[in-house]
Protein backbone atom coordinates (compact mmCIF):
# COMPACT_ATOMS: atom_id res chain seq x y z
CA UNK A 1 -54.92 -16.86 100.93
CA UNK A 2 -51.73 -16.20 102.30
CA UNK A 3 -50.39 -19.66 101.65
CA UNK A 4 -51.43 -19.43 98.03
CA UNK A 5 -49.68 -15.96 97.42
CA UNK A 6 -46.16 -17.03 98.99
CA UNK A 7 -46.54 -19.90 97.41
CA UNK A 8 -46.86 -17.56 94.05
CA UNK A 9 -44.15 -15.63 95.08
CA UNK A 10 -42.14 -18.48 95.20
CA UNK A 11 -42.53 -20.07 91.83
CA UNK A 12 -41.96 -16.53 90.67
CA UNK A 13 -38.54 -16.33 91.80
CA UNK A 14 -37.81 -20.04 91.24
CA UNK A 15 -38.95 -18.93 87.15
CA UNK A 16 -36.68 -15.82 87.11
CA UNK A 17 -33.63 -17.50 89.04
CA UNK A 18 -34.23 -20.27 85.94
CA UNK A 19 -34.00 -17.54 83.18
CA UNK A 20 -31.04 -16.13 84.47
CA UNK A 21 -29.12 -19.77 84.37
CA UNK A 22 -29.97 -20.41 80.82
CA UNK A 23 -28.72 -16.62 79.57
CA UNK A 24 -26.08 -17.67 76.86
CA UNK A 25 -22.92 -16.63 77.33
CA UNK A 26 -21.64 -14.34 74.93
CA UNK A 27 -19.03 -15.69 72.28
CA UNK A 28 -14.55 -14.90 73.59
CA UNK A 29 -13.38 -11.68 71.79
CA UNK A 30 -10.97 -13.26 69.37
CA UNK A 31 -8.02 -11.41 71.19
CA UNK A 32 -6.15 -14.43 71.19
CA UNK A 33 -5.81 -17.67 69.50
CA UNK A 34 -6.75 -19.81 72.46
CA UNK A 35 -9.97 -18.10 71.88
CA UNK A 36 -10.17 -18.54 68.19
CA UNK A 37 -9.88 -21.77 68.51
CA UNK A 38 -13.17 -21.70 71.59
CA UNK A 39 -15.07 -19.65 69.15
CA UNK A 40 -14.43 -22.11 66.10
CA UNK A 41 -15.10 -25.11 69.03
CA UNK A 42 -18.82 -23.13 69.26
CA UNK A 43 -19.51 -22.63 65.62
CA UNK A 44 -18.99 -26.56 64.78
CA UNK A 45 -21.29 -27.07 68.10
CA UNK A 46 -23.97 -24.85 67.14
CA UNK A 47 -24.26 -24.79 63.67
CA UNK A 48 -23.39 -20.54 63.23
CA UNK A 49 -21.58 -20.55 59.95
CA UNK A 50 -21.17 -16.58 60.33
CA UNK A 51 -19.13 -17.16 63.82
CA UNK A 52 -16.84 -19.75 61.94
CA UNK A 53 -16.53 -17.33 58.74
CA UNK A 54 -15.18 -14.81 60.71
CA UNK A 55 -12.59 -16.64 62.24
CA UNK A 56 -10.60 -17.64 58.86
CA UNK A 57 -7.95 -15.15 57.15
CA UNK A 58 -9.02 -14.84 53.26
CA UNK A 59 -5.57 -16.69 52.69
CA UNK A 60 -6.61 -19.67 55.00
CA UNK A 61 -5.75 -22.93 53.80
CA UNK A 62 -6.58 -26.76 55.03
CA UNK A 63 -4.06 -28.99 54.96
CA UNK A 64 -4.99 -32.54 55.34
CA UNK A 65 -3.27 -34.94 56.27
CA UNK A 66 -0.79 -37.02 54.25
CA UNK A 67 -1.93 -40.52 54.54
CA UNK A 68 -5.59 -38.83 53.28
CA UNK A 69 -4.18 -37.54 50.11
CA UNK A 70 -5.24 -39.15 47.12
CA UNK A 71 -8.24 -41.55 48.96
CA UNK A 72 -12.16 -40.92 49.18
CA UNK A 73 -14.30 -40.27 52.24
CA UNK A 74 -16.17 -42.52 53.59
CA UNK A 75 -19.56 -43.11 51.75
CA UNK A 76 -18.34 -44.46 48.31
CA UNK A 77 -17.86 -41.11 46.89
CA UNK A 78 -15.68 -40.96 44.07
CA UNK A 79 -14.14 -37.54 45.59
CA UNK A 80 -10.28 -37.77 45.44
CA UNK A 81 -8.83 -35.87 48.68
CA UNK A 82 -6.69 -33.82 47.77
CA UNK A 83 -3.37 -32.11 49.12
CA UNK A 84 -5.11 -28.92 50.38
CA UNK A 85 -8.61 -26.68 50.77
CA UNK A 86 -8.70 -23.22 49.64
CA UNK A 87 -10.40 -20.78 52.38
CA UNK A 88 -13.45 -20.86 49.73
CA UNK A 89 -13.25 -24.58 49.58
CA UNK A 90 -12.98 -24.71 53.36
CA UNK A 91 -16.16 -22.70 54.35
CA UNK A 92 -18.19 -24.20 51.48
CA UNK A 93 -17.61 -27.60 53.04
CA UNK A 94 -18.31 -26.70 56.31
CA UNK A 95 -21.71 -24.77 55.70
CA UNK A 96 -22.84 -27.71 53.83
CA UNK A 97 -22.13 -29.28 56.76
CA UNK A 98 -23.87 -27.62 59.56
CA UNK A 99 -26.42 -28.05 57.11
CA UNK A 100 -26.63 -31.61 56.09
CA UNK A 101 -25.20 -33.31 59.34
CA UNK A 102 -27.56 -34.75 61.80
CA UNK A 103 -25.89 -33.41 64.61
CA UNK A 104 -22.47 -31.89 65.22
CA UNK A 105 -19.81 -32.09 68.66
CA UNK A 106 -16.06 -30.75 68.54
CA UNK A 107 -14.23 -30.15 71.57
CA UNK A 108 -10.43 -28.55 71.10
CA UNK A 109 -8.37 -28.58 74.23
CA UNK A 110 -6.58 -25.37 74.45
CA UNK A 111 -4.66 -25.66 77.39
CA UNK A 112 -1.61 -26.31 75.48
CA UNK A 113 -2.39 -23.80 73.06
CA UNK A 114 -0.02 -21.18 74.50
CA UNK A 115 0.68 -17.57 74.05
CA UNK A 116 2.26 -15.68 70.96
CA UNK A 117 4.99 -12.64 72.11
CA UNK A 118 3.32 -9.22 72.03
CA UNK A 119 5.34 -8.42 68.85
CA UNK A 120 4.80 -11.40 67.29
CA UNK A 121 2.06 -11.58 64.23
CA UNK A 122 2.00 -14.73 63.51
CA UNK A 123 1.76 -17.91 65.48
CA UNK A 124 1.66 -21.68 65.24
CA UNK A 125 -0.23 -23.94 67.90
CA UNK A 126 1.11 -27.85 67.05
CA UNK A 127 0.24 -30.83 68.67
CA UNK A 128 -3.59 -29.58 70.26
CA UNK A 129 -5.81 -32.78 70.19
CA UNK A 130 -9.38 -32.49 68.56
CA UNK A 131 -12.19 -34.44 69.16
CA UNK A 132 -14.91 -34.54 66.13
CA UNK A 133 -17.60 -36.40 66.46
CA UNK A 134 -20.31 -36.33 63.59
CA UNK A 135 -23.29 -37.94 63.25
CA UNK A 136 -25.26 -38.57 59.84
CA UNK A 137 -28.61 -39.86 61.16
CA UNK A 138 -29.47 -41.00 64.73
CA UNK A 139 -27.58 -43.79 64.64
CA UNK A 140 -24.72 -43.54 62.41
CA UNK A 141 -21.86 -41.43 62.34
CA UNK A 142 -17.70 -40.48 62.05
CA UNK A 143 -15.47 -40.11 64.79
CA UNK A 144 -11.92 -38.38 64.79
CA UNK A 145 -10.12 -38.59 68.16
CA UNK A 146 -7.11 -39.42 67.32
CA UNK A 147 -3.77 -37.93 66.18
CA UNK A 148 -3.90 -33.92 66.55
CA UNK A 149 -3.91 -31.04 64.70
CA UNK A 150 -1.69 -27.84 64.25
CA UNK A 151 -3.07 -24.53 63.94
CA UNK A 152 -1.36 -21.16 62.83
CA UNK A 153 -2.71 -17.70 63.58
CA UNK A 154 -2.90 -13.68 61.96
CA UNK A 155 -2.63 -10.85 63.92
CA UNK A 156 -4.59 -7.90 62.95
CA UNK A 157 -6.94 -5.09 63.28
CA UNK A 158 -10.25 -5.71 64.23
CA UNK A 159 -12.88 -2.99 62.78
CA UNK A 160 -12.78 -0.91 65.94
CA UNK A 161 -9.01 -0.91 66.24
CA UNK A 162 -8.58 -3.93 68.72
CA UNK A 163 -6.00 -6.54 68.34
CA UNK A 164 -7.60 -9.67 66.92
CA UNK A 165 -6.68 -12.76 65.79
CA UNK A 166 -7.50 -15.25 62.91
CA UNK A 167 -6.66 -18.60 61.51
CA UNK A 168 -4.54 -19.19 58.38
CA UNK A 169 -3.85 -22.02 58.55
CA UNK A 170 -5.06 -26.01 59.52
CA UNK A 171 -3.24 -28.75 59.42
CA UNK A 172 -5.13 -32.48 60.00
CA UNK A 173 -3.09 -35.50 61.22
CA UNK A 174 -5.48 -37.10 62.51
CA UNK A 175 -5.62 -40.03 59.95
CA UNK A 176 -6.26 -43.66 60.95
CA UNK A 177 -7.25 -47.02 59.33
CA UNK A 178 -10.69 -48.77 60.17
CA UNK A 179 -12.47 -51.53 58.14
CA UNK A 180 -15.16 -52.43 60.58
CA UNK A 181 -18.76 -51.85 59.99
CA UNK A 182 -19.64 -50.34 63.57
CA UNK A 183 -22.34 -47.75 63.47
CA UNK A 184 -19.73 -44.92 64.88
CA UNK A 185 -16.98 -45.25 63.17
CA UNK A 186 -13.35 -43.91 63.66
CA UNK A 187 -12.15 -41.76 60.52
CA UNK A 188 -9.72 -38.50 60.08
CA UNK A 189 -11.19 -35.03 60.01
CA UNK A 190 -9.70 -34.39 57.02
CA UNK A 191 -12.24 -37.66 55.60
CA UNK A 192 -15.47 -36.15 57.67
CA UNK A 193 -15.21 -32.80 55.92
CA UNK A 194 -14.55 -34.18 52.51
CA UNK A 195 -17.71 -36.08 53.15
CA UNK A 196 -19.46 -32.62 52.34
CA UNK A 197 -17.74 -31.62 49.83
């Protein structure tokens, strides 16, 4: 009896050690634009739309990347990319697809990200390296790793008075050539979001 209720105990704790390992970690305050760039790293990765709306100014715009301008996504679509995305534009595309994408992985490295002055409202990250990786079905899929992207970055008042920040502005250069037929294949991010337009 008394092996079979310490044995009970055990599995007990073992369950609520367990539960506390798999809390989720609450979203970074978007005090800074390291972590506005985590938070939009954690929409893309789990599909919240809401977390990714509130991290673009109303004026945001996409800039893709030269070499893009003027060519179609992958897919045969007859969609001609153009020179920019509109904030509108921007979160249209990418709610369509969290939606429609069979699974979704984007890691930004911010450790070169850097800090803005404390009087200074607005602030460009350049050269931060992206990795986008999205898959259409279970096998095939897009891949941008190359290049980087530049970021720049609001200041303003959040609703309860605390310093927040907020993107404005994207810029893709992450375009590349590929004509192979492999089932991941390497493209821009500028051509995997025009993919859902």
């Amino acid at each position: 009896m008394k092996r079979v209720l310490l044995t009970s105990i055990a599995l007990t704790l073992l369950a609520l050690s367990c539960a506390e390992e798999e809390e989720i970690t609450p979203y970074p305050e978007a005090t800074s634009p390291v972590n506005v760039l985590k938070r939009v790293e954690i929409s893309f990765n789990q599909g919240d739309a809401g977390l990714f709306d509130d991290m673009l100014s109303k004026a945001f715009v996409f800039h893709f990347d030269p070499d893009d301008v003027g060519q179609s996504p992958p897919g045969g679509s007859q969609y001609d990319i153009p020179e920019t995305w509109s904030e509108t534009e921007f979160r249209s595309v990418i709610r369509k697809m969290f939606k429609s994408a069979y699974s979704i992985s984007l890691t930004i490295p911010t450790s070169s990200v850097g800090e803005p002055d404390p009087n200074e409202p607005i602030y460009k990250a350049e050269n931060i390296n992206i990795k986008l990786l999205v898959m259409i079905d279970e096998v095939n899929g897009f891949i941008a790793d190359a290049g980087y992207c530049d970021f720049q970055f609001e200041r303003y008042e959040g609703e309860e008075g605390q310093e927040s920040w907020r993107l404005t502005k994207w810029w893709d250069r992450t375009a590349t050539c590929f004509d192979g037929n492999l089932s991941l294949r390497p493209t821009s991010l500028g051509r995997v979001l025009a993919i859902y337009y």
